[in-house]
C-alpha atoms as a PDB file:
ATOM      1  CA  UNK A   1      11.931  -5.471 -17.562  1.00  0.00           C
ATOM      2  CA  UNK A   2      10.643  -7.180 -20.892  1.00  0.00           C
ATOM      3  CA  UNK A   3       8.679  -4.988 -23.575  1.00  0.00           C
ATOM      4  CA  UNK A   4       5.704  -6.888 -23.917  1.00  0.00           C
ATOM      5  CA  UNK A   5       2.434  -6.012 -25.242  1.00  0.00           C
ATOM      6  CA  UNK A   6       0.465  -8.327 -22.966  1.00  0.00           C
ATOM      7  CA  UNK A   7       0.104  -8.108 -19.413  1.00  0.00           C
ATOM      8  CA  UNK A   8       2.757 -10.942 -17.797  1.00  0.00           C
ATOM      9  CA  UNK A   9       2.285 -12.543 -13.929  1.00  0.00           C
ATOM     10  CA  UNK A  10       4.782 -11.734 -11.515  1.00  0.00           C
ATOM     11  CA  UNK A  11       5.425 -13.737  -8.521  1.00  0.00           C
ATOM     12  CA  UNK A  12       3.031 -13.096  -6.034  1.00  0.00           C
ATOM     13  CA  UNK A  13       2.714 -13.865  -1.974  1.00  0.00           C
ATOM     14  CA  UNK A  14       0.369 -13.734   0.575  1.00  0.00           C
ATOM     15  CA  UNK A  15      -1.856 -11.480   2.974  1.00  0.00           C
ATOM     16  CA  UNK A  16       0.023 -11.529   6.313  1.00  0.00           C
ATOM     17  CA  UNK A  17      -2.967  -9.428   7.724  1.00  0.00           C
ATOM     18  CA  UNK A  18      -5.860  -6.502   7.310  1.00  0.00           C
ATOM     19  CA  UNK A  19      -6.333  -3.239   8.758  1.00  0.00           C
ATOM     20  CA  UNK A  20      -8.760  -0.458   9.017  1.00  0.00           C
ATOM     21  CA  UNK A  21     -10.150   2.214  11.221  1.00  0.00           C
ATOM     22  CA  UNK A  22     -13.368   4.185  11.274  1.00  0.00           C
ATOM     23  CA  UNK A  23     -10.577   7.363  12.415  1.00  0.00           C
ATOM     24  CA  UNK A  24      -8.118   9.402  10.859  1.00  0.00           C
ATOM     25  CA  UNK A  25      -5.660   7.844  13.254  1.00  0.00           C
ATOM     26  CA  UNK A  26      -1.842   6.860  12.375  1.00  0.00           C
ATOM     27  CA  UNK A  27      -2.272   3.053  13.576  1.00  0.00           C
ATOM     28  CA  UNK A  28      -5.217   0.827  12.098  1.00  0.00           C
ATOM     29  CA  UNK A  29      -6.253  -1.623  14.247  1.00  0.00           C
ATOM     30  CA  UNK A  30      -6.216  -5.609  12.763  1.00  0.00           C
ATOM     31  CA  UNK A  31      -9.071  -7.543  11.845  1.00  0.00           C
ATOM     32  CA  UNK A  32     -10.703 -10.711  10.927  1.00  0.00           C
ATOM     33  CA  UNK A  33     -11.216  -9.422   7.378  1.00  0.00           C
ATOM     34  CA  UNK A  34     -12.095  -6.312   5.499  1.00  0.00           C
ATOM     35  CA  UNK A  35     -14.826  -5.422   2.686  1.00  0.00           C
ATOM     36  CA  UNK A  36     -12.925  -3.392  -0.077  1.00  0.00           C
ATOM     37  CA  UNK A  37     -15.576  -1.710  -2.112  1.00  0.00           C
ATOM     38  CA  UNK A  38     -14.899  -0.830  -6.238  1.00  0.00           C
ATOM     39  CA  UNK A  39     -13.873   2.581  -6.798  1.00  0.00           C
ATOM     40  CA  UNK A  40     -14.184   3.546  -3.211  1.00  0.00           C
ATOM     41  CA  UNK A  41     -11.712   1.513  -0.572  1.00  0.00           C
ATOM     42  CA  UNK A  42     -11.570  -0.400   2.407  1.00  0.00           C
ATOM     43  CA  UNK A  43     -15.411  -0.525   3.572  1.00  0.00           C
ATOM     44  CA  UNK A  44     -15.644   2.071   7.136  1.00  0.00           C
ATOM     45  CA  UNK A  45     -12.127   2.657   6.617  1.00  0.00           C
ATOM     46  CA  UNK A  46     -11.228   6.975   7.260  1.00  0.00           C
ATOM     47  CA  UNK A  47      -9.964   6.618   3.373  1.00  0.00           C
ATOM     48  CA  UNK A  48     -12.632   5.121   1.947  1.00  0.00           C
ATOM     49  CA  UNK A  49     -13.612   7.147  -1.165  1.00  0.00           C
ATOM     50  CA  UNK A  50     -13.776   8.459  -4.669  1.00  0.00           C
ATOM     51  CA  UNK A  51     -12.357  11.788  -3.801  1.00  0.00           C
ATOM     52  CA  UNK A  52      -9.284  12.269  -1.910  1.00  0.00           C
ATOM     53  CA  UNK A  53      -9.639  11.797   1.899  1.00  0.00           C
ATOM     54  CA  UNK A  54      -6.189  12.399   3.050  1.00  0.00           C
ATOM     55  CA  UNK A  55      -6.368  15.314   5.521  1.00  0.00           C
ATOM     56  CA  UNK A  56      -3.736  17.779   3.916  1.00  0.00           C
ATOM     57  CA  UNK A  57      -5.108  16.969   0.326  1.00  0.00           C
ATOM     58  CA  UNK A  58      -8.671  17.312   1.082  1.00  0.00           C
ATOM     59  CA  UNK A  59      -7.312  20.879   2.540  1.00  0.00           C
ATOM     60  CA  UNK A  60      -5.338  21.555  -1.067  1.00  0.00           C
ATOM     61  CA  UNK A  61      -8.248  20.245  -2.869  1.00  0.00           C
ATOM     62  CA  UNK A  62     -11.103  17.643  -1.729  1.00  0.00           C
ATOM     63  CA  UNK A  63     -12.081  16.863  -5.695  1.00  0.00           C
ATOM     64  CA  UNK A  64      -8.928  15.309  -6.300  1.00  0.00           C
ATOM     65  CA  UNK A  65      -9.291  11.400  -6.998  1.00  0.00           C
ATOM     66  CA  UNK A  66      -8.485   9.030  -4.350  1.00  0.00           C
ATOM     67  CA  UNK A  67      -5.539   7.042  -5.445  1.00  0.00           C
ATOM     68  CA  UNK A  68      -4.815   6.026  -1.876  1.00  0.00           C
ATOM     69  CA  UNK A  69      -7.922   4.220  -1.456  1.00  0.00           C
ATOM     70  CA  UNK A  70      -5.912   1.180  -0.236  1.00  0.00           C
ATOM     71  CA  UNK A  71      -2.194   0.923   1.284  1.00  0.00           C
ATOM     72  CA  UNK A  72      -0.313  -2.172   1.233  1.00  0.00           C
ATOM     73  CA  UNK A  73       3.372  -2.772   3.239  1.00  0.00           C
ATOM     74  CA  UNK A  74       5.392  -5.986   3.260  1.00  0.00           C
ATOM     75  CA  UNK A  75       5.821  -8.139   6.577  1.00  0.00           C
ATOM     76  CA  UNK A  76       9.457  -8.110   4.882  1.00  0.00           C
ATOM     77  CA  UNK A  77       9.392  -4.207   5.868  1.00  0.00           C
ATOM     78  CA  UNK A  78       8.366  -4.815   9.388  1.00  0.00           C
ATOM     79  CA  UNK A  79      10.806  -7.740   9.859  1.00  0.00           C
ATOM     80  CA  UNK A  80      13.921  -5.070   8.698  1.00  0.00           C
ATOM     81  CA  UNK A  81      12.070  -2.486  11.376  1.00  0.00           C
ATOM     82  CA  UNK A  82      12.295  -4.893  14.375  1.00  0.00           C
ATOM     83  CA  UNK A  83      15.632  -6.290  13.209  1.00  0.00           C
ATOM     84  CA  UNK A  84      16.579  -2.855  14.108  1.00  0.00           C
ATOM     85  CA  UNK A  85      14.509  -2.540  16.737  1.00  0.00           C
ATOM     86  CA  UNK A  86      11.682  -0.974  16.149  1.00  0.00           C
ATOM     87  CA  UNK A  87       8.361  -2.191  17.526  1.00  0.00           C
ATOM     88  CA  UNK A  88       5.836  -2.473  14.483  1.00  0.00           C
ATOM     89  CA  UNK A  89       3.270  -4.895  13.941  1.00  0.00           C
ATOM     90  CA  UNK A  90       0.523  -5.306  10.963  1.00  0.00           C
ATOM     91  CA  UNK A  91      -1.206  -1.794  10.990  1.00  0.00           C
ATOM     92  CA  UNK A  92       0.603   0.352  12.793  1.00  0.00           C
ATOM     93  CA  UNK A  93       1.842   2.142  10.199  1.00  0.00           C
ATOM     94  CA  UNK A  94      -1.297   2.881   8.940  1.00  0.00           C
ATOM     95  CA  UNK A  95      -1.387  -0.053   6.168  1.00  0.00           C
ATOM     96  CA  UNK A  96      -4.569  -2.112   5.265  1.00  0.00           C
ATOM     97  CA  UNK A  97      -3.071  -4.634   3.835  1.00  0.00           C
ATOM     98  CA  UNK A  98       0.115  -6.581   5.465  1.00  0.00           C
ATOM     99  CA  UNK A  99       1.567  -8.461   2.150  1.00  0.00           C
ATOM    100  CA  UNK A 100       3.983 -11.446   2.543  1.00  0.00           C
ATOM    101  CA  UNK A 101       6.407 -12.739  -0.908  1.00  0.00           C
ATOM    102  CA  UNK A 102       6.125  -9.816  -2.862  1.00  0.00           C
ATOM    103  CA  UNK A 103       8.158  -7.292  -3.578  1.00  0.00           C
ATOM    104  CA  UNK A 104       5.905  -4.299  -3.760  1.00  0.00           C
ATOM    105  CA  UNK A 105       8.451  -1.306  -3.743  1.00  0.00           C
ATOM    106  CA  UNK A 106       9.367  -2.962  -7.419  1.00  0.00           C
ATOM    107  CA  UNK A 107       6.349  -3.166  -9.302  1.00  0.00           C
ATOM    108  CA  UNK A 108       5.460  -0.784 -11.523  1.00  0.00           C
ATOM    109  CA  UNK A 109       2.227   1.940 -11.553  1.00  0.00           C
ATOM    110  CA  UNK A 110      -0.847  -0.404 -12.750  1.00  0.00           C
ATOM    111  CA  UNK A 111       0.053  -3.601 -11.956  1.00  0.00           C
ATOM    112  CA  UNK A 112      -3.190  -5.256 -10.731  1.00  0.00           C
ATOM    113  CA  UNK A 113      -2.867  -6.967  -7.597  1.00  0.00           C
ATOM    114  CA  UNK A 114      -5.779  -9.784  -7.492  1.00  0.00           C
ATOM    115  CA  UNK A 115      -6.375 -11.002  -3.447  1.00  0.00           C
ATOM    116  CA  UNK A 116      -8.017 -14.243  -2.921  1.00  0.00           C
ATOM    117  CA  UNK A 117     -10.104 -15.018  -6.050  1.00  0.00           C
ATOM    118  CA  UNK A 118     -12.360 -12.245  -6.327  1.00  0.00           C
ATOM    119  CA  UNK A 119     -10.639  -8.437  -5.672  1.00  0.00           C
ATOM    120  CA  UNK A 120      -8.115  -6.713  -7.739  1.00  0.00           C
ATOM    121  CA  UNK A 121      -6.054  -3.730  -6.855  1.00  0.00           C
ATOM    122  CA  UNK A 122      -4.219  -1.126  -9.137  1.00  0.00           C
ATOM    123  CA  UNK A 123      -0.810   0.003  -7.800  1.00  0.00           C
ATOM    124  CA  UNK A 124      -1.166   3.876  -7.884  1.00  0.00           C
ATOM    125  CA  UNK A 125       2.158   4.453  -6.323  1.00  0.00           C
ATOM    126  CA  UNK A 126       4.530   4.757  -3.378  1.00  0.00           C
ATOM    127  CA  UNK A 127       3.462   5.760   0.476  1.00  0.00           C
ATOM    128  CA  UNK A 128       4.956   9.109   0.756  1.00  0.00           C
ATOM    129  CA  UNK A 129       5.881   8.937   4.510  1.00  0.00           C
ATOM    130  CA  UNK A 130       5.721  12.320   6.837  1.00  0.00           C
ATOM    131  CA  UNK A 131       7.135  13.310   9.954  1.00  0.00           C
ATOM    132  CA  UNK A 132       3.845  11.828  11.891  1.00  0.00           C
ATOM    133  CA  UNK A 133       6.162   8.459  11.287  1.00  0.00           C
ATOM    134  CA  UNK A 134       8.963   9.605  13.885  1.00  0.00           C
ATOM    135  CA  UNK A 135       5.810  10.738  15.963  1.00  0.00           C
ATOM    136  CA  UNK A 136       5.369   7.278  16.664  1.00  0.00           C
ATOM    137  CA  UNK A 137       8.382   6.136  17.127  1.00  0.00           C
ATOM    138  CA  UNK A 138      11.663   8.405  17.152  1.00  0.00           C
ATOM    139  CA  UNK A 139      14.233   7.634  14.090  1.00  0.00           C
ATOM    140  CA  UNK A 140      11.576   5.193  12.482  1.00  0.00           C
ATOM    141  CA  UNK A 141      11.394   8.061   9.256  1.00  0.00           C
ATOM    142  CA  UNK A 142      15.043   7.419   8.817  1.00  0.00           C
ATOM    143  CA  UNK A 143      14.470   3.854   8.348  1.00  0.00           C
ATOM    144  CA  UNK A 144      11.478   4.335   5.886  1.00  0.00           C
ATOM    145  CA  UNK A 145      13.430   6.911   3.742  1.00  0.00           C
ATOM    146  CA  UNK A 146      17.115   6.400   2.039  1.00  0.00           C
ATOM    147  CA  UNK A 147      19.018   7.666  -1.299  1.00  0.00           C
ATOM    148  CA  UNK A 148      19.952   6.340  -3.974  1.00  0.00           C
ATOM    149  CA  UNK A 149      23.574   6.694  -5.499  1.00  0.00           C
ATOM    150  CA  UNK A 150      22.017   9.606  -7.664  1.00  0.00           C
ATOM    151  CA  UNK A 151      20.623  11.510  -4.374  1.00  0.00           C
ATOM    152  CA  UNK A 152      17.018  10.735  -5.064  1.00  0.00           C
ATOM    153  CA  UNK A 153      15.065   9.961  -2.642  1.00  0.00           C
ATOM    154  CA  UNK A 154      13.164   5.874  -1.951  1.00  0.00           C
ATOM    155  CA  UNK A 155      10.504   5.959   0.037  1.00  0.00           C
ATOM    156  CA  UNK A 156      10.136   2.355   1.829  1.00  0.00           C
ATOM    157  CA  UNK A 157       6.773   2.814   3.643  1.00  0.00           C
ATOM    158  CA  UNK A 158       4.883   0.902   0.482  1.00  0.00           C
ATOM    159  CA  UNK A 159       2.120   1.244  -1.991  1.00  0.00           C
ATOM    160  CA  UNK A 160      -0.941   2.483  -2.641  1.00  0.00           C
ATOM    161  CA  UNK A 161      -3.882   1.159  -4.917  1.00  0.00           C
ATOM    162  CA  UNK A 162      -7.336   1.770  -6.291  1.00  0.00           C
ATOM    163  CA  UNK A 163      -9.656  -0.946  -5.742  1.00  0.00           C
ATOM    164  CA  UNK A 164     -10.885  -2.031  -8.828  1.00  0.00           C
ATOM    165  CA  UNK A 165     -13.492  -5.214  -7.941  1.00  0.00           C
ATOM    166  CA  UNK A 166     -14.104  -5.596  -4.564  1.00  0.00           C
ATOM    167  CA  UNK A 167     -14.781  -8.629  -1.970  1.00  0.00           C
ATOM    168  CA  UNK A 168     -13.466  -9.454   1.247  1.00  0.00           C
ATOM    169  CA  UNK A 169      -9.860  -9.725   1.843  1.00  0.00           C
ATOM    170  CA  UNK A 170      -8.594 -11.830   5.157  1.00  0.00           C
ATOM    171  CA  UNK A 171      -5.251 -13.231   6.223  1.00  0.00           C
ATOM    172  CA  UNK A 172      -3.877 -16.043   4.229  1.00  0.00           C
ATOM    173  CA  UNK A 173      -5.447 -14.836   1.162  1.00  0.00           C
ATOM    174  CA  UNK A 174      -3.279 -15.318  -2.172  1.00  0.00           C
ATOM    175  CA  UNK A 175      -1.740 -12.288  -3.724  1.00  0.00           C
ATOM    176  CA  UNK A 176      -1.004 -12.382  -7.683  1.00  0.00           C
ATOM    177  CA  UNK A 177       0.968  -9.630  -9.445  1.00  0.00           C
ATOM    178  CA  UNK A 178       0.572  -8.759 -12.516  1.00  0.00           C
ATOM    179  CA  UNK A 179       2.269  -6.009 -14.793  1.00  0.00           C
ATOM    180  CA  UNK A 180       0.950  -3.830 -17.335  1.00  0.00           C
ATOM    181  CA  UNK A 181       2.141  -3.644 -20.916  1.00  0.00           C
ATOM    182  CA  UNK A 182       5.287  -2.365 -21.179  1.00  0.00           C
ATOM    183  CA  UNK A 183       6.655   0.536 -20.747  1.00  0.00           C
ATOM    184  CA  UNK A 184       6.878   0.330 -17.221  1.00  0.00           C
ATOM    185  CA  UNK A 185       6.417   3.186 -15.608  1.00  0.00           C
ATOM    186  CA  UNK A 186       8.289   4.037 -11.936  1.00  0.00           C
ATOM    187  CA  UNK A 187       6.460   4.143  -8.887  1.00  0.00           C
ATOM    188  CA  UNK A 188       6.101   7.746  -7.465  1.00  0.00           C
ATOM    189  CA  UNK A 189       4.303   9.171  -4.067  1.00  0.00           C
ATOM    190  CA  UNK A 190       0.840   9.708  -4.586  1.00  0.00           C
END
């Protein structure tokens, strides 16, 4: 990528669809449209917050900040699963936001994600998927996890964000990337 001082546009794409649930469940369940809420998450959302509300973190240690206040996975993603037949539609894999036209596995930590006109989202870093994946569907982890020619791990189950300004996000909504000033740093699971 460029070394740029100023923050560039990427590309961008399109809400396929929204998620939440009230439950710390694996599946969300789709809706209409969702309330995302500044510094907090997806309004009645089970990770909605300003500390950590992951069950194992809160466990390690609840005052941690939430940088998984939103998760986002490409249509692209679920169109790979079923290709290989896997049955997984918007939300099932616990995302909130179903993205269309972007490629969020390759943008780096802080690019601001604005949705529609009003909220903006900063990429915190990568879905770190768990064994509750093949729960749901046998040899589904496999899919969501590969290696790279050095041995390191990618992790394909997307990206989370901090909401930065909130409003109400809905299918069909515009997504605009754009990057932070250079350097660019990687992605990692958060």
């Amino acid at each position: 990528m460029q070394a740029e001082s100023a923050m560039q546009p990427k590309p961008g794409g399109a809400v396929v669809a929204v998620s939440a649930s009230a439950h710390h469940q694996f599946s969300k369940a789709v809706c209409g449209q969702i309330e995302l809420i500044a510094g907090l998450g997806v309004r009645g959302d089970a990770h909605c917050g300003a500390t950590v509300q992951h069950r194992s973190r809160v466990k390690a240690d609840p005052t941690q900040p939430n940088l998984r206040q939103v998760h986002l996975l490409a249509a692209e993603m679920l169109a790979l699963l079923a290709d290989r037949n896997f049955d997984v539609a918007p939300g099932a894999l616990g995302e909130n936001i179903t993205t269309h036209g972007i490629d969020l596995l390759a943008l780096p930590t802080g690019t601001r994600l604005q949705l529609g006109e009003h909220v903006v989202l900063e990429v915190t870093g990568l879905r770190n998927p768990c064994v509750q994946i093949d729960r749901f569907q046998a040899g589904l982890l496999r899919e969501l996890l590969a290696r790279d020619v050095n041995g390191e791990l990618i992790r394909k189950a997307g990206v989370m964000a901090v909401v930065h300004c909130g409003g109400w996000v809905s299918a069909g909504d515009a997504i605009e990337a754009v990057l932070p000033a250079a350097p660019y740093g990687a992605l990692r699971p958060v």
